[in-house]
Protein backbone atom coordinates (compact mmCIF):
# COMPACT_ATOMS: atom_id res chain seq x y z
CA UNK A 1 16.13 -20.99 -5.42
CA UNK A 2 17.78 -20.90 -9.09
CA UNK A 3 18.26 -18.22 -11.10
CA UNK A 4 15.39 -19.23 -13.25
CA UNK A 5 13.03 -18.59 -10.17
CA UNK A 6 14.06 -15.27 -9.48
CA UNK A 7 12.08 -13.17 -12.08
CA UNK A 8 10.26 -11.64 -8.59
CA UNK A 9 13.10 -10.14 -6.32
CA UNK A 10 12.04 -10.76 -2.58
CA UNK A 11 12.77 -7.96 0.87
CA UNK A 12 15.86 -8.68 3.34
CA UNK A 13 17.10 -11.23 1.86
CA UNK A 14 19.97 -13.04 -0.06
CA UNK A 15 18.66 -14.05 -3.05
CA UNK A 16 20.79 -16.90 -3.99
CA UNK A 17 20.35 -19.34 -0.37
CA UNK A 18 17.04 -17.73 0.83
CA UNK A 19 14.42 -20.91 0.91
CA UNK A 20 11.46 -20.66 -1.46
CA UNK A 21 8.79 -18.18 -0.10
CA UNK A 22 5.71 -19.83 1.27
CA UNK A 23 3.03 -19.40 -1.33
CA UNK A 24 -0.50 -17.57 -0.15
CA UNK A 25 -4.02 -18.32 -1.72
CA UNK A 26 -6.37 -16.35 0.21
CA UNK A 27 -6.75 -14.91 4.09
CA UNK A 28 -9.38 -15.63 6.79
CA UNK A 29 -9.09 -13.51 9.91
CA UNK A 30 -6.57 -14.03 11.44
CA UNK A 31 -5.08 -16.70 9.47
CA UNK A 32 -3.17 -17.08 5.76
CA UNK A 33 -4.54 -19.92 4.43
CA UNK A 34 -1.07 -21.38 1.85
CA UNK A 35 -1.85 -22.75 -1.69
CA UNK A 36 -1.10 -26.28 -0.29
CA UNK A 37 -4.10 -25.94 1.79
CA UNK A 38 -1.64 -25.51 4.99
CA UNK A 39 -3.51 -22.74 7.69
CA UNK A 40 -0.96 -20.40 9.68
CA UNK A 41 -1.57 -18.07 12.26
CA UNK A 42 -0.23 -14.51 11.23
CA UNK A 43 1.25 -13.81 14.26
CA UNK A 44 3.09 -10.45 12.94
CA UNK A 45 -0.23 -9.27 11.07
CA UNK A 46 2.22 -8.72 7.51
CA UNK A 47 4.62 -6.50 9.11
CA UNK A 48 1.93 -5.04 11.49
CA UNK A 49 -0.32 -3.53 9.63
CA UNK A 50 -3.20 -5.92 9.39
CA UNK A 51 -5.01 -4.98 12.46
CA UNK A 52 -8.89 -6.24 11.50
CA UNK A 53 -7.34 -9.91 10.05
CA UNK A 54 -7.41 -10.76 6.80
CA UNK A 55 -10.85 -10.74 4.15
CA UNK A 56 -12.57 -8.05 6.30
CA UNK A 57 -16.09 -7.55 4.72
CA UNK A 58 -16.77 -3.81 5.59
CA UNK A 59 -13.35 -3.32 4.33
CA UNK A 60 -14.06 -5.38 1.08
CA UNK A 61 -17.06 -3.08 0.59
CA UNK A 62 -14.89 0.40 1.18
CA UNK A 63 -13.19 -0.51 -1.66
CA UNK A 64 -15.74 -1.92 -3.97
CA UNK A 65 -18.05 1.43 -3.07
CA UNK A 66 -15.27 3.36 -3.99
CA UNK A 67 -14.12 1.43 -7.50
CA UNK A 68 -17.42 1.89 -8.75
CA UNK A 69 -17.12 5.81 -8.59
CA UNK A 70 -13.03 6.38 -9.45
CA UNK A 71 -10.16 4.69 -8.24
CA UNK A 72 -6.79 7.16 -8.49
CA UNK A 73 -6.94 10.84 -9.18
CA UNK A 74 -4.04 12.96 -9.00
CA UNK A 75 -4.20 15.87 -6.49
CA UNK A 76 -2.26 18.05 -8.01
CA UNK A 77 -5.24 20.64 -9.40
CA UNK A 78 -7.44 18.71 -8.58
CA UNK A 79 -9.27 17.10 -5.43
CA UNK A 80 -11.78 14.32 -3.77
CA UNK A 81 -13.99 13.40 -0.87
CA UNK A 82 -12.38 10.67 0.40
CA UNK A 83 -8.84 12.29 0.63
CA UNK A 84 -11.08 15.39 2.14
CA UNK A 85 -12.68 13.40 4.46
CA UNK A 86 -9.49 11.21 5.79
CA UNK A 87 -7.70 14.50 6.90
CA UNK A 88 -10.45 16.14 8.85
CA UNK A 89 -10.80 12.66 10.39
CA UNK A 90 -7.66 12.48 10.92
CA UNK A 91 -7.17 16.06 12.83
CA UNK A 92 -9.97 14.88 14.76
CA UNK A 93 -8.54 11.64 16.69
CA UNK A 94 -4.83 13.03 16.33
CA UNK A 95 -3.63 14.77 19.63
CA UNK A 96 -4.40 18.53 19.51
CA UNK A 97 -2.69 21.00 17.35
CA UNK A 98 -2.16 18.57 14.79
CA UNK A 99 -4.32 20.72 11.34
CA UNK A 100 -2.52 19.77 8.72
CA UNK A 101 -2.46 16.42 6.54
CA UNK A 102 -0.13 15.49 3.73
CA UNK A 103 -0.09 12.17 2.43
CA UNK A 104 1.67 9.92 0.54
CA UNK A 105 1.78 6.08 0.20
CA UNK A 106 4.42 4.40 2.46
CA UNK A 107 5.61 4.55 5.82
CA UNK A 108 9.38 5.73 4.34
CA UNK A 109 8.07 8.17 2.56
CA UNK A 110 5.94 9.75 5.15
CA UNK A 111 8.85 9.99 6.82
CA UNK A 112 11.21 11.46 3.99
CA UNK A 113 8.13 14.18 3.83
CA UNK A 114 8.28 14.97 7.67
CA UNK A 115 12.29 15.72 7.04
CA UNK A 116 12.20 17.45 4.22
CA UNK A 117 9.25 19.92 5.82
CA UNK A 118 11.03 20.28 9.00
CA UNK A 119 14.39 21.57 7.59
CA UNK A 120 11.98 24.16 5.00
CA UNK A 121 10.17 25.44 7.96
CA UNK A 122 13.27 26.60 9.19
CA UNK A 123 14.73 27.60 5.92
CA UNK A 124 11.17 30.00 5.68
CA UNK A 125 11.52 31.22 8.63
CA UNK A 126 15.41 32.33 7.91
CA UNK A 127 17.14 29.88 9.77
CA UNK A 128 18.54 27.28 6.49
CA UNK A 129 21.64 26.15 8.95
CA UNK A 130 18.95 23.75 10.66
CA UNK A 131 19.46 20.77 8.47
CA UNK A 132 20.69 17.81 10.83
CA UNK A 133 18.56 15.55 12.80
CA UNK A 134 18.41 14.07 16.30
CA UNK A 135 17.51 10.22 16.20
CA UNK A 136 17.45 7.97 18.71
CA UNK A 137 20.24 5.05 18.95
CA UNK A 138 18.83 1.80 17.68
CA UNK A 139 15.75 3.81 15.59
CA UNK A 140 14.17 2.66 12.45
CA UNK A 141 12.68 5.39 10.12
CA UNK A 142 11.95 3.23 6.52
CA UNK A 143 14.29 2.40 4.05
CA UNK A 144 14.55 5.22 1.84
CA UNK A 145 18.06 7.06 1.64
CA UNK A 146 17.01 10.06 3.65
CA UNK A 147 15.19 8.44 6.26
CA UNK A 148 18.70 5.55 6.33
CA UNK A 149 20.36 8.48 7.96
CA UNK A 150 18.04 8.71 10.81
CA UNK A 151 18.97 5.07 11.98
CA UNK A 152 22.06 3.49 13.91
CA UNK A 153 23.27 0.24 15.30
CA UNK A 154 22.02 -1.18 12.33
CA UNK A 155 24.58 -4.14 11.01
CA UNK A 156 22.02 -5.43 9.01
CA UNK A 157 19.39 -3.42 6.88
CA UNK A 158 21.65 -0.45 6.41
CA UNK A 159 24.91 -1.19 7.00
CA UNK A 160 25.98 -1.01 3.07
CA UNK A 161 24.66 2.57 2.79
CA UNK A 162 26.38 3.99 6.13
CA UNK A 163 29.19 5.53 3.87
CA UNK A 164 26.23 7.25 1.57
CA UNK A 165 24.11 9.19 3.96
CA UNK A 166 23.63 12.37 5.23
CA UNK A 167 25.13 12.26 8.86
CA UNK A 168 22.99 12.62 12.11
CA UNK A 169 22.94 13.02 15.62
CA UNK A 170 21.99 9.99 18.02
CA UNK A 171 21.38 9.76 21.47
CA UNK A 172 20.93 7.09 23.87
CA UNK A 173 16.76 6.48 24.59
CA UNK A 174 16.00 7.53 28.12
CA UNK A 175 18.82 9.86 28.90
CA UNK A 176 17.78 13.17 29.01
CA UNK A 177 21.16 14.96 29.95
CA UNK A 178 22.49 13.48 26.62
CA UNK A 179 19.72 14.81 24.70
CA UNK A 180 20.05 18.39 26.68
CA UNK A 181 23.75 18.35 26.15
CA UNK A 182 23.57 18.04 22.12
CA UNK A 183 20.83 20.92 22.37
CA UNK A 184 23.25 22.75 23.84
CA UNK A 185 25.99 22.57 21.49
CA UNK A 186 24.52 21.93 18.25
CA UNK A 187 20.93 23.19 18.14
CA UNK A 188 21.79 25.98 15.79
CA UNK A 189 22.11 23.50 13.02
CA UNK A 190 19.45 20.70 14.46
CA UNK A 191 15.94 21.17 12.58
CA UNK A 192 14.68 18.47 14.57
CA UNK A 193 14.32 15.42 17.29
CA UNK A 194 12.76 12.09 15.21
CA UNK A 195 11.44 9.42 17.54
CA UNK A 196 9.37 6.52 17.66
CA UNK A 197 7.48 7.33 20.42
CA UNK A 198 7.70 4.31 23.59
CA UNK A 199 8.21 1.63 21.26
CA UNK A 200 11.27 1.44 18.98
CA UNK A 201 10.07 -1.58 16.36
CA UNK A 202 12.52 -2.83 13.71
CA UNK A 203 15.59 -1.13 16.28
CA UNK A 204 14.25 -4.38 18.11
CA UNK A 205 11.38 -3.36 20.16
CA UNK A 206 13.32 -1.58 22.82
CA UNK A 207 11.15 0.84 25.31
CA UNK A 208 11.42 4.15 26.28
CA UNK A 209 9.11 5.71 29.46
CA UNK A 210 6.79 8.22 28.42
CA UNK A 211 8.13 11.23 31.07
CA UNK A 212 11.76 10.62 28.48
CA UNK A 213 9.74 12.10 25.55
CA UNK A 214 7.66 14.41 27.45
CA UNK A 215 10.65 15.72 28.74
CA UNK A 216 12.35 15.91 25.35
CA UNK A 217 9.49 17.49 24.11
CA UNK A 218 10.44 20.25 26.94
CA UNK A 219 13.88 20.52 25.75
CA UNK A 220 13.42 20.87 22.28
CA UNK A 221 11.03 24.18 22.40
CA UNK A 222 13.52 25.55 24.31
CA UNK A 223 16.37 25.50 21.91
CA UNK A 224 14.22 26.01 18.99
CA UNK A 225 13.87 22.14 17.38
CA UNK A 226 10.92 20.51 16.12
CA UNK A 227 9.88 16.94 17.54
CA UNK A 228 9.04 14.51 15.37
CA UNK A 229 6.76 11.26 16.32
CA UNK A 230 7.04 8.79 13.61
CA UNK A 231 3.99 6.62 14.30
CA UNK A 232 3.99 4.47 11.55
CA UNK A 233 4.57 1.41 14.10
CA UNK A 234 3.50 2.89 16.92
CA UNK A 235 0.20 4.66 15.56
CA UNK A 236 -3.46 3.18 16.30
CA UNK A 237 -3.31 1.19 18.98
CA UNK A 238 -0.37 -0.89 19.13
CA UNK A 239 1.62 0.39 22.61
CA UNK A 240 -2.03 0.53 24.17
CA UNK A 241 -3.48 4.03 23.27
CA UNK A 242 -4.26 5.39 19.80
CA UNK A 243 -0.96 6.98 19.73
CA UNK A 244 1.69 6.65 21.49
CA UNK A 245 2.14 10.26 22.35
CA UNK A 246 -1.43 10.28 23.90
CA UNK A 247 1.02 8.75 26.93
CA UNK A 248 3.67 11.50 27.12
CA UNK A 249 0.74 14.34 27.08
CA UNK A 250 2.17 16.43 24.32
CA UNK A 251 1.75 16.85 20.93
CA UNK A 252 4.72 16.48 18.09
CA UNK A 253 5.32 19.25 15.61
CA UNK A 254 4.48 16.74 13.25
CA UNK A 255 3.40 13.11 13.37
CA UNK A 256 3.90 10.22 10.67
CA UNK A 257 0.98 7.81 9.94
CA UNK A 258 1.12 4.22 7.96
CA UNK A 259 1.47 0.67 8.38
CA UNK A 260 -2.18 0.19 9.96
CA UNK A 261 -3.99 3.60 9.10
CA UNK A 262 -5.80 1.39 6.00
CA UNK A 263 -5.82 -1.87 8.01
CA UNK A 264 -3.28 -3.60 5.83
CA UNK A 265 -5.06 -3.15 2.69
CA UNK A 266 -3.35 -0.42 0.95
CA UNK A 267 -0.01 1.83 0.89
CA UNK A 268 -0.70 5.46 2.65
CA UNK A 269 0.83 7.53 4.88
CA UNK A 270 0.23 10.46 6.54
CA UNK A 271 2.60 13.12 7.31
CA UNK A 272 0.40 15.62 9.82
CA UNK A 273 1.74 19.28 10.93
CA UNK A 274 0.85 21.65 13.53
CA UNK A 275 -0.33 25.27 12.09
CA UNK A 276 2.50 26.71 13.01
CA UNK A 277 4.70 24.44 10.99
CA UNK A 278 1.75 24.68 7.99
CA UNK A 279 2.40 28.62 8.76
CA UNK A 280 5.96 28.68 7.36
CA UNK A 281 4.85 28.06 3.77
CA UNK A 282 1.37 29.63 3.64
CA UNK A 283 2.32 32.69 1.69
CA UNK A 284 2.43 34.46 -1.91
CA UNK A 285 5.85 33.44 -1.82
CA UNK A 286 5.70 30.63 -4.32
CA UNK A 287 9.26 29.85 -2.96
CA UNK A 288 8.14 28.76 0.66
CA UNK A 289 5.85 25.97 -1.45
CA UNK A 290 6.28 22.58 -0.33
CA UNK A 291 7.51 21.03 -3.28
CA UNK A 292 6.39 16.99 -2.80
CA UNK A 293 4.22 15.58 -4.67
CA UNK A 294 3.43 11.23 -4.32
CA UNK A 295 1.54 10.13 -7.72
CA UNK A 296 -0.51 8.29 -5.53
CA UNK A 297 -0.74 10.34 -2.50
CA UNK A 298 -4.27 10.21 -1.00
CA UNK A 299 -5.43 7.89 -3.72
CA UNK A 300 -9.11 7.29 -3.13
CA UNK A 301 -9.04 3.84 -2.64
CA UNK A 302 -6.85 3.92 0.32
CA UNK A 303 -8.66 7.16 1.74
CA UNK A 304 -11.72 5.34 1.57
CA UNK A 305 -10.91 1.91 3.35
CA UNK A 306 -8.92 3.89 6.20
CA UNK A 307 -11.90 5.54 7.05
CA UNK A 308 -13.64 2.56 7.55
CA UNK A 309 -10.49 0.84 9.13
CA UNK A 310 -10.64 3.77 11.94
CA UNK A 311 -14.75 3.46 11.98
CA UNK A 312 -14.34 -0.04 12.75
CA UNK A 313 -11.49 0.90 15.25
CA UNK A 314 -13.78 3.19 17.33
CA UNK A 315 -16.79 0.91 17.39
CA UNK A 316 -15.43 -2.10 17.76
CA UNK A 317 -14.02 -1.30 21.42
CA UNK A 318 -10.11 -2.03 19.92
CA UNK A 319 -8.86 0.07 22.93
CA UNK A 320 -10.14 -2.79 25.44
CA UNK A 321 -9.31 -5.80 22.64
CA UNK A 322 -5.82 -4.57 23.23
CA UNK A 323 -5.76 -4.35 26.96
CA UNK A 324 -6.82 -7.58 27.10
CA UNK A 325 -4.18 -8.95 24.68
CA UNK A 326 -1.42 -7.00 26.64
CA UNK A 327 -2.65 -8.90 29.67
CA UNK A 328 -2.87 -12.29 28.43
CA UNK A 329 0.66 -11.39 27.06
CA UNK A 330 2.08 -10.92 30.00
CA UNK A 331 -0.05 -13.69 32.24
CA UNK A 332 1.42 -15.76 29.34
CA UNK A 333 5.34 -14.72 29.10
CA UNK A 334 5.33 -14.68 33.08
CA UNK A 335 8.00 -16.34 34.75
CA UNK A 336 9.75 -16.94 32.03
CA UNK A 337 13.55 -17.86 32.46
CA UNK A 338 15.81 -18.95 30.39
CA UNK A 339 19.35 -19.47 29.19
CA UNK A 340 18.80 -18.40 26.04
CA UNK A 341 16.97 -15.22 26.87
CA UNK A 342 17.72 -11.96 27.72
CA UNK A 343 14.77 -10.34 28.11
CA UNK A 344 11.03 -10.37 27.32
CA UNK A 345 9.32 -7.24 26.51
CA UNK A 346 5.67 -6.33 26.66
CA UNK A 347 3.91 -3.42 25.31
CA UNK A 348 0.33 -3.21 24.25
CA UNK A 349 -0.44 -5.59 21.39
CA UNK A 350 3.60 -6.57 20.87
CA UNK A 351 5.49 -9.24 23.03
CA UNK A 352 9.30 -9.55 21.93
CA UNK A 353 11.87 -11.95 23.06
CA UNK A 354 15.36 -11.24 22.93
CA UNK A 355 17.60 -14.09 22.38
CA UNK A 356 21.58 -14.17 23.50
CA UNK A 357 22.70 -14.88 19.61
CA UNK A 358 20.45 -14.53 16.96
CA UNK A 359 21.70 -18.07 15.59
CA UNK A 360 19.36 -19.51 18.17
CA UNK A 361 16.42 -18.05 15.89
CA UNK A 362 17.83 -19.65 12.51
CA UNK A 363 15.01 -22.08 12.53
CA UNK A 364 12.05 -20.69 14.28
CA UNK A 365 10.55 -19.40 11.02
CA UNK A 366 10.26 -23.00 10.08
CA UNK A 367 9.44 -24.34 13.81
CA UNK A 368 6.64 -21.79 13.94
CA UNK A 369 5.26 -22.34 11.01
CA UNK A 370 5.54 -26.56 11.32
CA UNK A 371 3.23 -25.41 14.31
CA UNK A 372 0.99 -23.54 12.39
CA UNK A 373 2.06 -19.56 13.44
CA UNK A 374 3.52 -17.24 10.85
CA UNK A 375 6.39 -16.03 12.50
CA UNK A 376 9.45 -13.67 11.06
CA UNK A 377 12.38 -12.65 13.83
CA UNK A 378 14.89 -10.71 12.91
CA UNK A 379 18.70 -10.91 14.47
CA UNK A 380 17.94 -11.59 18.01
CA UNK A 381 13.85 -10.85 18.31
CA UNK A 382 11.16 -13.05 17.96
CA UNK A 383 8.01 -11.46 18.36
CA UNK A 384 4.44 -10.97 18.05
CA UNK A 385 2.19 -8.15 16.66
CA UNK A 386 -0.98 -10.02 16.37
CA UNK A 387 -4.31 -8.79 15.03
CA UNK A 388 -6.57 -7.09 17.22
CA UNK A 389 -9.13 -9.54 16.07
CA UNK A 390 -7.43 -12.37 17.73
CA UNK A 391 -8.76 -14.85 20.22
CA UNK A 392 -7.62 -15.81 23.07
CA UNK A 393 -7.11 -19.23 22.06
CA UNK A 394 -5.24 -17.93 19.60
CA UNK A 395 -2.99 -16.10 20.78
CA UNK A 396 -2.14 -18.92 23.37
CA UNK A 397 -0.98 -20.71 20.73
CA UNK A 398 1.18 -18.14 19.42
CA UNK A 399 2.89 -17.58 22.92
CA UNK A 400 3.23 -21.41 23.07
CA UNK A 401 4.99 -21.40 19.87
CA UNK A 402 7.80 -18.35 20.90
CA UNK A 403 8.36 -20.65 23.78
CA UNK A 404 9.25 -23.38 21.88
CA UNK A 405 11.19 -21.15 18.76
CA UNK A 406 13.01 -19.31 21.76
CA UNK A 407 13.90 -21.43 24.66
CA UNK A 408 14.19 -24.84 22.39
């Protein structure tokens, strides 16, 4: 691309050698149909949010209902049903405990929110020395500068910004005498343990067994730190279970919702507390306020199409539509051997493939889509977050096509 093409500035990339961005007209299920007529299989549902496909009609209607009454209205002063009725939904199919809702409009942010409360509930409660954070090695938390801190290993995204954050504390996933050793030592200034619960996404899809984060769950009452699940990735389905914590049998001091909460139509988040974190700042102390405040936090378009996103959820049976794609994933990745690859890993509705050198994925974007599959690795992973909506025959095709991207 010229410079003359670059009035819109495009994610991840290098603006002066990336190719020219595939153009979409419209979306059908689980397809994006290009301007050139071409049909491609979204095989990463835009950055996994897009859980019902593309065009949904109840969806369309949410939003149209909605627009005819008022789109945006700030909520500072003043209030609305939809953002009303999202959080009592919300404290409804979130694990137990979980009472409080704040919301705001990105995944990132959600995040920056569930930092920023954690280290004020312990500044209310007289304890301002718990500031730092516990991440896991190889976690992804948004791209905001607070939430940067929280990840490592990371040669790509955030490597130019390593020198600008706060610093953290890592730990490897799975070992639970590392985690208990930095408790030790250090909880006195740790406000609290962020993790993406069994599934680590952009880190590159690395897994974690759920007795690891039961047991840190364990660990971290004991020395006094607040867990935090981000579920942006994770969240509504995507490991198997509504949430991913519904697996280790506990519930987080606070939880993160995005990415799929309005079924790919809009940016929201949610950042969800238990009462006793709520507690810390519910007084006449205008001091212990939470002072956050999105413009567009629980903007009543997006409150209205998540709640039919999770109405559709519940009666549509996605629980079993994702069992079965987890099967099929691994009937269809069985066996697989290969040179080029290291390992194949299955969770839920996500299949990754991790290649020796990520040189060996330079082309797939343009082998996948030459195929007909919308396809985006990153480094060494190629993988698959499909819509729950898909087919079988589908996703066949889309396994076919990592095949061939991967072991070419």
């Amino acid at each position: 691309m010229n410079n003359s093409q670059h009035t819109l500035w495009y994610p991840y990339a290098q603006m002066k050698t990336q190719s020219h961005p595939l153009e979409v007209e419209r979306g059908e299920g689980a397809y994006l149909v290009l301007k050139n007529g071409d049909r491609l299989l979204d095989a990463v549902s835009s950055w996994w949010c897009v859980i019902h496909g593309y065009n949904n009609t109840e969806l369309n209607q949410a939003i149209t209902d909605q627009l005819s009454k008022i789109a945006h209205v700030m909520l500072g002063g003043l209030t609305h049903n939809p953002a009303i009725r999202l959080a009592k939904k919300l404290v409804e199919i979130t694990p137990g405990g979980l009472n409080h809702v704040f919301f705001s409009d990105s995944g990132s942010v959600g995040c920056e929110v569930a930092m920023k409360m954690a280290i004020q509930y312990w500044k209310n409660k007289g304890e301002p020395s718990k500031k730092r954070f516990i991440a896991l090695k190889r976690g992804y938390h948004g791209d905001t500068l607070g939430v940067m801190s929280l990840g490592s290993d990371d040669e790509t995204m955030h490597a130019t910004f390593q020198d600008a954050v706060s610093p953290q504390f890592f730990v490897t996933p799975g070992d639970e005498s590392e985690l208990e050793s930095l408790l030790k030592n250090h909880s006195q200034e740790i406000a609290g343990f962020f993790v993406e619960p069994l599934m680590q996404g952009a880190g590159g899809f690395y897994l974690h067994e759920p007795s690891y984060l039961k047991n840190a769950k364990t660990l971290c009452e004991r020395h006094k730190v607040l867990v935090i699940a981000d579920e942006v990735a994770t969240g509504f389905g995507r490991t198997g279970t509504l949430f991913a914590v519904e697996q280790a049998d506990f519930t987080p001091d606070i939880m993160i919702l995005g990415k799929a909460l309005t079924g790919g139509y809009l940016g929201l988040a949610a950042t969800i507390a238990t009462t006793d974190v709520f507690n810390s700042f519910y007084s006449e102390d205008s001091s212990k306020a939470f002072m956050h405040g999105p413009t567009f936090m629980g903007n009543a378009l997006a409150c209205s199409v998540a709640l039919k996103s999770i109405e559709l959820f519940e009666r549509g049976e996605y629980l079993k539509k994702i069992k079965d794609i987890e099967t099929q994933l691994h009937n269809g990745f069985k066996g697989v051997s290969h040179s080029n690859i290291v390992e194949v890993r299955i969770k839920g509705a996500m299949a990754c493939i991790e290649v020796t050198d990520e040189a060996l994925l330079k082309k797939s974007q343009e082998i996948a889509a030459s195929n007909g599959v919308w396809l985006r690795p990153f480094g060494r992973f190629l993988y698959t977050m499909p819509p729950y909506i898909i087919s079988e025959k589908e996703l066949k095709k889309i396994i076919e096509v990592m095949l061939l991207c991967s072991a070419k």
